[in-house]
C-alpha atoms as a PDB file:
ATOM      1  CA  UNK A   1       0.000   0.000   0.000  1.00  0.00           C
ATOM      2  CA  UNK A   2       1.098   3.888  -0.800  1.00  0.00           C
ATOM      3  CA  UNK A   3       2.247   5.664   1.920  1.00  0.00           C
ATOM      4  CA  UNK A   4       0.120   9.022   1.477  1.00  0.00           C
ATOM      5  CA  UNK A   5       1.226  12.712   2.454  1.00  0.00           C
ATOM      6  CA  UNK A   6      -1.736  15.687   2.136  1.00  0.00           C
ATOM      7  CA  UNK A   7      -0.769  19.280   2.186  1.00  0.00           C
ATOM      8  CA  UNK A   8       0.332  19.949   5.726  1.00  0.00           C
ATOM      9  CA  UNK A   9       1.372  23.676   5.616  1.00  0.00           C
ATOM     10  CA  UNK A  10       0.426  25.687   8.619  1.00  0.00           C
ATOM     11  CA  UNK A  11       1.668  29.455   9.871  1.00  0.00           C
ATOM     12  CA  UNK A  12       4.085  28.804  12.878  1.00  0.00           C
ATOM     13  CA  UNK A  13       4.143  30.679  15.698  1.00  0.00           C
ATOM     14  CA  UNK A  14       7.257  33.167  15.862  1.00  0.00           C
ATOM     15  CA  UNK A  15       9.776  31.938  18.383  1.00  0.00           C
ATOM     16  CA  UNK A  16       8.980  34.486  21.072  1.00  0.00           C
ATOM     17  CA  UNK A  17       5.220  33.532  20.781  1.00  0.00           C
ATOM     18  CA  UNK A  18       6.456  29.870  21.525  1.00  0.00           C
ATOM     19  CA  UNK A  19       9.298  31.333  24.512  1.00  0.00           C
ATOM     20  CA  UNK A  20       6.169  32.513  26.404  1.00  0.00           C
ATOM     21  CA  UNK A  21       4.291  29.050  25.529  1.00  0.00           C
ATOM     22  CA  UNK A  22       6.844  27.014  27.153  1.00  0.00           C
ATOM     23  CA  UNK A  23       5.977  28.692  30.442  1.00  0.00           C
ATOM     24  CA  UNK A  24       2.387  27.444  30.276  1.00  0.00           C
ATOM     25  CA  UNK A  25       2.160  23.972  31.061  1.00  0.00           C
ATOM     26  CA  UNK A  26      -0.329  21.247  29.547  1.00  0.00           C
ATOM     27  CA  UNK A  27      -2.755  21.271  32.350  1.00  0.00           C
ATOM     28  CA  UNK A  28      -2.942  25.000  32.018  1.00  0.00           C
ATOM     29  CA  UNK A  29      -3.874  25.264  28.458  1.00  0.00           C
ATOM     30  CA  UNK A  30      -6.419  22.857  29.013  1.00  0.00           C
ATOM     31  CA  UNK A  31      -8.161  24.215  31.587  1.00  0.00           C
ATOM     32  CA  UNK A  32      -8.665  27.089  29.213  1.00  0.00           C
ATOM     33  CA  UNK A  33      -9.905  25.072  26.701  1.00  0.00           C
ATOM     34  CA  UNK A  34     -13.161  23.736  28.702  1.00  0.00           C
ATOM     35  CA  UNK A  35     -10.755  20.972  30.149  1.00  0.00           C
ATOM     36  CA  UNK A  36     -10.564  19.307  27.006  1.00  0.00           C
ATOM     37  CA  UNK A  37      -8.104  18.626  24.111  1.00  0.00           C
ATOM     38  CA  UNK A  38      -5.735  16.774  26.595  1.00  0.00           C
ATOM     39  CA  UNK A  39      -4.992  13.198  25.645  1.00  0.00           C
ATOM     40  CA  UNK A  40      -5.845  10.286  27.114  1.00  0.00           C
ATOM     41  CA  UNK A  41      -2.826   9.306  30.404  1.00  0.00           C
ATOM     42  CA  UNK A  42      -1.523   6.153  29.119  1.00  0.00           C
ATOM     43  CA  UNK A  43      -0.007   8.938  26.184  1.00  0.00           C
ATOM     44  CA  UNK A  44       3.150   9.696  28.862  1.00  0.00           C
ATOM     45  CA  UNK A  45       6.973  10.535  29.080  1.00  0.00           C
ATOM     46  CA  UNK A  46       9.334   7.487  28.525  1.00  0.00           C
ATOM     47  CA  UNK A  47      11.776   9.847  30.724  1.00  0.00           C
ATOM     48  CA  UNK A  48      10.740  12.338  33.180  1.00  0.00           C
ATOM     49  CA  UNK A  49      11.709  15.682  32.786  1.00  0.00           C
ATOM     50  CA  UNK A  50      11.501  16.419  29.199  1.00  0.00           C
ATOM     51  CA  UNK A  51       8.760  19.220  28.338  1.00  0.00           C
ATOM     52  CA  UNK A  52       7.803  19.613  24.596  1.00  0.00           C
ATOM     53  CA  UNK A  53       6.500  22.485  23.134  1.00  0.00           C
ATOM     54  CA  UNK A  54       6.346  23.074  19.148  1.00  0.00           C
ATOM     55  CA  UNK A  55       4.507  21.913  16.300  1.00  0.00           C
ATOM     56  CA  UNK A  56       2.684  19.115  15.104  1.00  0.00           C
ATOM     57  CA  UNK A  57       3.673  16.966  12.253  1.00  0.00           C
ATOM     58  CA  UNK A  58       1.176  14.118  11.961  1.00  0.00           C
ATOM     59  CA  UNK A  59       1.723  10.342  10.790  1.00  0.00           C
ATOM     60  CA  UNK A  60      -1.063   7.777  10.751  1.00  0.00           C
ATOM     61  CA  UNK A  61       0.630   4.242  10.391  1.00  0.00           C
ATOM     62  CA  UNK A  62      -1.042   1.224   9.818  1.00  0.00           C
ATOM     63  CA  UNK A  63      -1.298  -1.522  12.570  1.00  0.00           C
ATOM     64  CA  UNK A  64       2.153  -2.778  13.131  1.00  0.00           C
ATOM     65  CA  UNK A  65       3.686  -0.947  10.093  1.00  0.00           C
ATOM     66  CA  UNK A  66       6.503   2.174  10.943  1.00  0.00           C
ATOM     67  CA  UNK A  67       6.902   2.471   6.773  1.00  0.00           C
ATOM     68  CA  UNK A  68       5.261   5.659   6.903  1.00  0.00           C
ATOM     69  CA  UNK A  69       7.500   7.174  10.005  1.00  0.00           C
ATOM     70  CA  UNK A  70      10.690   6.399   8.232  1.00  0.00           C
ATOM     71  CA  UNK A  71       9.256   8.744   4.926  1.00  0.00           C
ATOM     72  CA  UNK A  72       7.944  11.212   7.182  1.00  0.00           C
ATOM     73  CA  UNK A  73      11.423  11.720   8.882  1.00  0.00           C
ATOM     74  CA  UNK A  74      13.485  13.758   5.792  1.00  0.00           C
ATOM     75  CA  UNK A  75      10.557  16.047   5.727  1.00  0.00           C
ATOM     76  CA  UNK A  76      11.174  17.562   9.364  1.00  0.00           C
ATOM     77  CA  UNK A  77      11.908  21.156  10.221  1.00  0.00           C
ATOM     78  CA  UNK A  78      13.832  21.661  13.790  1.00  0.00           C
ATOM     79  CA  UNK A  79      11.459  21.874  16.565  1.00  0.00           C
ATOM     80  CA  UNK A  80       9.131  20.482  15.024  1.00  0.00           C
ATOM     81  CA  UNK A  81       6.876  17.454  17.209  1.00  0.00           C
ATOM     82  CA  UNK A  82       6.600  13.918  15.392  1.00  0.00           C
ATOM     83  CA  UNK A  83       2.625  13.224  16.448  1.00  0.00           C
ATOM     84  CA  UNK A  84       2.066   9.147  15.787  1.00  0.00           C
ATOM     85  CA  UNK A  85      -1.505   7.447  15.550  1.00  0.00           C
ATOM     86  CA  UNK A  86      -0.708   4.231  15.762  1.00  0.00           C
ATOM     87  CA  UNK A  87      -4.281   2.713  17.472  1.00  0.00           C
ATOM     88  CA  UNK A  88      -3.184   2.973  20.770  1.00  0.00           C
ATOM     89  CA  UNK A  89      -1.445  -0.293  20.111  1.00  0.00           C
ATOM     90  CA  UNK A  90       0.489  -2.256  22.763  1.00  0.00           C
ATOM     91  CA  UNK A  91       1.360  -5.289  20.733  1.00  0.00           C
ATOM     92  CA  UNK A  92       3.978  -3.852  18.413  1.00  0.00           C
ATOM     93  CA  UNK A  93       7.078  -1.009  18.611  1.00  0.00           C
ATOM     94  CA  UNK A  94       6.374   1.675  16.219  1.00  0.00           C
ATOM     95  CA  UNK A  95       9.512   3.615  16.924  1.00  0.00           C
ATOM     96  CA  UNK A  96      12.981   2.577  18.438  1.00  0.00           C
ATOM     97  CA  UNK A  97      16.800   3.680  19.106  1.00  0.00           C
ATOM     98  CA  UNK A  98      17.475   4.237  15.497  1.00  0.00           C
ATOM     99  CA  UNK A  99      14.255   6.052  14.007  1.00  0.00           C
ATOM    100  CA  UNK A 100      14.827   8.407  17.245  1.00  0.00           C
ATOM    101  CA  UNK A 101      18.796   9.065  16.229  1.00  0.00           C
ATOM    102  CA  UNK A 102      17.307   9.993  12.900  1.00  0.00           C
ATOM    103  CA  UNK A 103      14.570  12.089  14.582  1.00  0.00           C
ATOM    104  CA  UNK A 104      17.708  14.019  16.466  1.00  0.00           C
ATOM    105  CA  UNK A 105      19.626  14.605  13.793  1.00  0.00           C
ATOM    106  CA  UNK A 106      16.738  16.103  12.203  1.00  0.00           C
ATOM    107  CA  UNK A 107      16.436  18.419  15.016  1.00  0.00           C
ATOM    108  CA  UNK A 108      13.100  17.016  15.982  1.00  0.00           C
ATOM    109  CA  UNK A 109      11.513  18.588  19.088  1.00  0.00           C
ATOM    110  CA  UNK A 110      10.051  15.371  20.603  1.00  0.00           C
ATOM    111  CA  UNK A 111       7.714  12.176  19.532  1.00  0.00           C
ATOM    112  CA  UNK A 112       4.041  11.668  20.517  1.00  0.00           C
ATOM    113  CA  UNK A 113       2.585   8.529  19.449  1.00  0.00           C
ATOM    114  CA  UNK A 114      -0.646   6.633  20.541  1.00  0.00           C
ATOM    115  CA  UNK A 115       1.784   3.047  20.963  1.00  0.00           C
ATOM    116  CA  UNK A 116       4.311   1.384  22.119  1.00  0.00           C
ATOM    117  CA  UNK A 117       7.776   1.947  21.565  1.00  0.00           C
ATOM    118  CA  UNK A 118      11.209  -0.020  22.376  1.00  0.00           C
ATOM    119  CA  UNK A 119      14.851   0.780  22.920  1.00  0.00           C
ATOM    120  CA  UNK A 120      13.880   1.729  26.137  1.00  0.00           C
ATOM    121  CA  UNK A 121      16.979   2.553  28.098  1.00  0.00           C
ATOM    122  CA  UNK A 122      18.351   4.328  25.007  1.00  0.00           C
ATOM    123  CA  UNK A 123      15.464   6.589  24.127  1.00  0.00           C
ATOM    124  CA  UNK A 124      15.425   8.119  27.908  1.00  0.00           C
ATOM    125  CA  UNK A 125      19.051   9.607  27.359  1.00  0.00           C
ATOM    126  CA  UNK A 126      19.082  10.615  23.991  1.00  0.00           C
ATOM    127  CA  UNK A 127      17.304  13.880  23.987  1.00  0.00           C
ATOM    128  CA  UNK A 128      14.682  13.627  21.799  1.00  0.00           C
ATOM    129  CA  UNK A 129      11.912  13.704  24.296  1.00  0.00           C
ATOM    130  CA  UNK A 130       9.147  10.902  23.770  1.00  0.00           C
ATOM    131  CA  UNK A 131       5.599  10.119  24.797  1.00  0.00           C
ATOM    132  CA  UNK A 132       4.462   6.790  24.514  1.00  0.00           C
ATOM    133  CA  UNK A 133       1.696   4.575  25.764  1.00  0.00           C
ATOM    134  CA  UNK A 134       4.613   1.594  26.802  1.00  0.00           C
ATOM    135  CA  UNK A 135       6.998  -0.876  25.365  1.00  0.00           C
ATOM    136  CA  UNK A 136       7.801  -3.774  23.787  1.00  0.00           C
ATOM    137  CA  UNK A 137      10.696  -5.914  22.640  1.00  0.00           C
ATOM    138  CA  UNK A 138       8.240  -6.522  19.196  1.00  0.00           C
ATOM    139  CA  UNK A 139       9.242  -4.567  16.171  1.00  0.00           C
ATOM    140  CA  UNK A 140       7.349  -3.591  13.357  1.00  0.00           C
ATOM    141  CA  UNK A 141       7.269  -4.652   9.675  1.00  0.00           C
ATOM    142  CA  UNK A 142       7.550  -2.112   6.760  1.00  0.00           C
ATOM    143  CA  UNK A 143       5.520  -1.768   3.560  1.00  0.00           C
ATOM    144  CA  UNK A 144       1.903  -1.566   4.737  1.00  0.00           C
ATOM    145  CA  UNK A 145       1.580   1.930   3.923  1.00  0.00           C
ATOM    146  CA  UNK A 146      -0.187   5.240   5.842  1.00  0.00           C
ATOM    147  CA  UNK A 147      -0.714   9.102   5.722  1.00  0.00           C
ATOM    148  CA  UNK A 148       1.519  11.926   6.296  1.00  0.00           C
ATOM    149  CA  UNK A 149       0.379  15.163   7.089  1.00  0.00           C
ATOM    150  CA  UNK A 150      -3.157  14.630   7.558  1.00  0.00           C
ATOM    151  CA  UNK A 151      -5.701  14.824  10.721  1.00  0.00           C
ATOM    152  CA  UNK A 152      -5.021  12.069  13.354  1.00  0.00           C
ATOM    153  CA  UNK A 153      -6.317  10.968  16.400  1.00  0.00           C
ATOM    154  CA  UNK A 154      -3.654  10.424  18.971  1.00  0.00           C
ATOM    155  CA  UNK A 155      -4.851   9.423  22.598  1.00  0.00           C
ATOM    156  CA  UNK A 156      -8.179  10.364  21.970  1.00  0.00           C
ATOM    157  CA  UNK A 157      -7.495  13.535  21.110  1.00  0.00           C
ATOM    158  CA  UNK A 158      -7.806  15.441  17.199  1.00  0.00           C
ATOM    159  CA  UNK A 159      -4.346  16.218  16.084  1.00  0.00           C
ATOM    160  CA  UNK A 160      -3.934  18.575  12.696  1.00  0.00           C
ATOM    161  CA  UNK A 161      -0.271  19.287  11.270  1.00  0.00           C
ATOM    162  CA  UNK A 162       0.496  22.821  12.565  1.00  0.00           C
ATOM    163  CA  UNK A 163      -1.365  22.312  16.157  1.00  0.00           C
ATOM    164  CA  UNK A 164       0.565  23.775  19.128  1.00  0.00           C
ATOM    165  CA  UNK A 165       1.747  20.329  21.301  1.00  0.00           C
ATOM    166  CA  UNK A 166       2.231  21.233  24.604  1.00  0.00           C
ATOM    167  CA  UNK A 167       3.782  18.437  27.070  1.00  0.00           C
ATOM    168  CA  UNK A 168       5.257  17.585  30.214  1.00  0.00           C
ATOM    169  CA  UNK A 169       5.232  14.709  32.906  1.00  0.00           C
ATOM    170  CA  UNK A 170       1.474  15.193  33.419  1.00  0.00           C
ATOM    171  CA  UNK A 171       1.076  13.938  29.474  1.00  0.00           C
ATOM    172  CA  UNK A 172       0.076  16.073  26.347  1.00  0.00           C
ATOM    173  CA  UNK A 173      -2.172  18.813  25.426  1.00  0.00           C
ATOM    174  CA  UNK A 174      -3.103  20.022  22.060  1.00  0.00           C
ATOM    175  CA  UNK A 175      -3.638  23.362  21.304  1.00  0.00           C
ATOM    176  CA  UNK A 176      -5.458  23.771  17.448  1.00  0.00           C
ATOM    177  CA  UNK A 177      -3.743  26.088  15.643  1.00  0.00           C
ATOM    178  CA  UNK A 178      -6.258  28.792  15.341  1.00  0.00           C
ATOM    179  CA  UNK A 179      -7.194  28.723  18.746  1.00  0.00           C
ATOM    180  CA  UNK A 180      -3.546  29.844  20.107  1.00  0.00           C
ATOM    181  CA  UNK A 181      -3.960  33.736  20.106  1.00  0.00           C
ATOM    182  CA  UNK A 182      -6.672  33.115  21.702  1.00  0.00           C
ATOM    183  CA  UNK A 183      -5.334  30.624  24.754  1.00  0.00           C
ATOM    184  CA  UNK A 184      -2.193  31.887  25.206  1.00  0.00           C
ATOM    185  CA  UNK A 185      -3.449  35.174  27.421  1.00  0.00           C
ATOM    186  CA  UNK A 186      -5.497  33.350  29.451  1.00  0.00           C
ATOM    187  CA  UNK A 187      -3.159  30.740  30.217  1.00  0.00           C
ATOM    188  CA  UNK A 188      -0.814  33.196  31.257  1.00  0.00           C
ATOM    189  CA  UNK A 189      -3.401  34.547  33.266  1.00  0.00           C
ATOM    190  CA  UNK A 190      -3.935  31.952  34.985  1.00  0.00           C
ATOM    191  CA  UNK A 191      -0.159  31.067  35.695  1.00  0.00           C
ATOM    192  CA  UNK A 192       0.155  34.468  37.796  1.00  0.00           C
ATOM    193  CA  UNK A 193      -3.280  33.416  39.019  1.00  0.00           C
ATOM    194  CA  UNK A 194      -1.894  29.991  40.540  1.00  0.00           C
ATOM    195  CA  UNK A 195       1.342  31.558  41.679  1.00  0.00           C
ATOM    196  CA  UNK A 196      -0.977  33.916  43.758  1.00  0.00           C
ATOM    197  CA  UNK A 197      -2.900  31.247  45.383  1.00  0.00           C
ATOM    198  CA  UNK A 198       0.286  29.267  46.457  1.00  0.00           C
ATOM    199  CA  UNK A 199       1.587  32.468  47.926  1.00  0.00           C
ATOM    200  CA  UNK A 200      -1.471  32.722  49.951  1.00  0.00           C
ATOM    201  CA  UNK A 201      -1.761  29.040  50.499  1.00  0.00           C
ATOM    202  CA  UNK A 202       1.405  29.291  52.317  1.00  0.00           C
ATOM    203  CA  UNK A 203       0.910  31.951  54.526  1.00  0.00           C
ATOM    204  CA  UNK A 204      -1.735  29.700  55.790  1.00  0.00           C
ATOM    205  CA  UNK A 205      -5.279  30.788  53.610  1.00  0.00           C
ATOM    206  CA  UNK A 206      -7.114  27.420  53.068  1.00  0.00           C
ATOM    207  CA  UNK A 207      -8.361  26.632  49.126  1.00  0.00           C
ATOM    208  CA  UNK A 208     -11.590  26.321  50.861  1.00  0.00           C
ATOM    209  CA  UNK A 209     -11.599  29.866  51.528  1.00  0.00           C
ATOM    210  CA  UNK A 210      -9.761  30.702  47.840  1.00  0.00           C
ATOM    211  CA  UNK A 211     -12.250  29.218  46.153  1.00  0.00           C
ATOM    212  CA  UNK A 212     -15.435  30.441  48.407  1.00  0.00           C
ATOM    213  CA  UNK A 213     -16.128  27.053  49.412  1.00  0.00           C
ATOM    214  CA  UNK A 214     -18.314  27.370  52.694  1.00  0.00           C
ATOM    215  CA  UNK A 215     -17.869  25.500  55.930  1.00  0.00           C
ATOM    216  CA  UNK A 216     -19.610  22.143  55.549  1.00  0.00           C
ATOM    217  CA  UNK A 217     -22.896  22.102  57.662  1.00  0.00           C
ATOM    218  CA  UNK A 218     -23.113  20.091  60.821  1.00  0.00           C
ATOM    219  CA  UNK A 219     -25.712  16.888  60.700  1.00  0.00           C
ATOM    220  CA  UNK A 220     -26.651  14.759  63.224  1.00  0.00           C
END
């Protein structure tokens, strides 16, 4: 089967519009987006500590098959996030070691896919940050084809090339493209917001009383 790529072109962000991104974390920008667009938790860091924030490139790969990975990798710009539908699949390793080396030396700015991976021990020090559902010692075979560039679900969540990927050891949020002017303030917001609260939070004001929560009735 043909591996497929669509017209992914999007505007990206200019690099100080992504500076103050990176200080807004995933759970942030969801909350300002109704609490939604954050994927599913078995999407999470195969290494702690390694925050993403860029782009999305989308692959859709068929069960099993990583053909359509390797022919997405040349096209790459730096920074730029690798987002993987691969059905949420345990059974199989869409990615390893070496498609990860390639990913770095394409400047990649982290790996998101809805499966398993392998290579474990390698793929936590190799800088390339990557999100995975788990791993497995199975690899996968080539040649069954899939779609580059095109909309994707990836841990239950819509993924478009150009979307803002946000992530960090909570998991992944996904910002759509168009909706980023508009987010970005009021997840800002409410960072200064938060920092506020913990200031008062430690000066001994309960979140009861923060949030105007009132004192639970007596019964009986």
């Amino acid at each position: 089967m043909a591996i497929i790529r669509k017209d992914g072109s999007y505007t990206p962000l200019a690099e100080d519009i992504l500076a103050r991104w990176r200080q807004v974390p995933p759970a942030v920008a969801g909350d300002n987006m109704n609490r939604d667009r954050s994927m599913s938790s078995r999407v999470s860091p195969v290494a702690p500590g390694q925050p993403i924030t860029g782009h999305a490139r989308t692959v859709a790969v068929m069960a099993g098959d990583n053909s359509a990975i390797h022919a997405m990798l040349p096209l790459m710009k730096p920074g730029e996030i690798m987002v993987i539908a691969a059905r949420g699949s345990g059974d199989v390793a869409i990615i390893g070691e070496i498609v990860v080396e390639c990913a770095k030396y394409q400047k990649c700015g982290g790996i998101v896919i809805d499966g398993a991976v392998r290579d474990i021990s390698a793929l936590r020090t190799l800088g390339v940050p990557v999100y995975a559902t788990g791993a497995t010692p199975r690899g996968p075979h080539k040649g069954f084809g899939g779609e580059i560039d095109v909309p994707i679900s990836c841990g239950d969540v819509v993924v478009a090339p150009g979307d803002l990927v946000l992530a960090d050891d909570d998991g992944v949020t996904i910002v759509p493209r168009a909706m980023c002017d508009e987010i970005l303030p009021l997840g800002e917001a409410q960072v200064r917001k938060e920092a506020d609260v913990i200031a008062k939070v430690k000066t001994g004001v309960t979140t009861a009383e923060v949030q105007g929560i009132s004192v639970p009735e007596v019964s009986g």
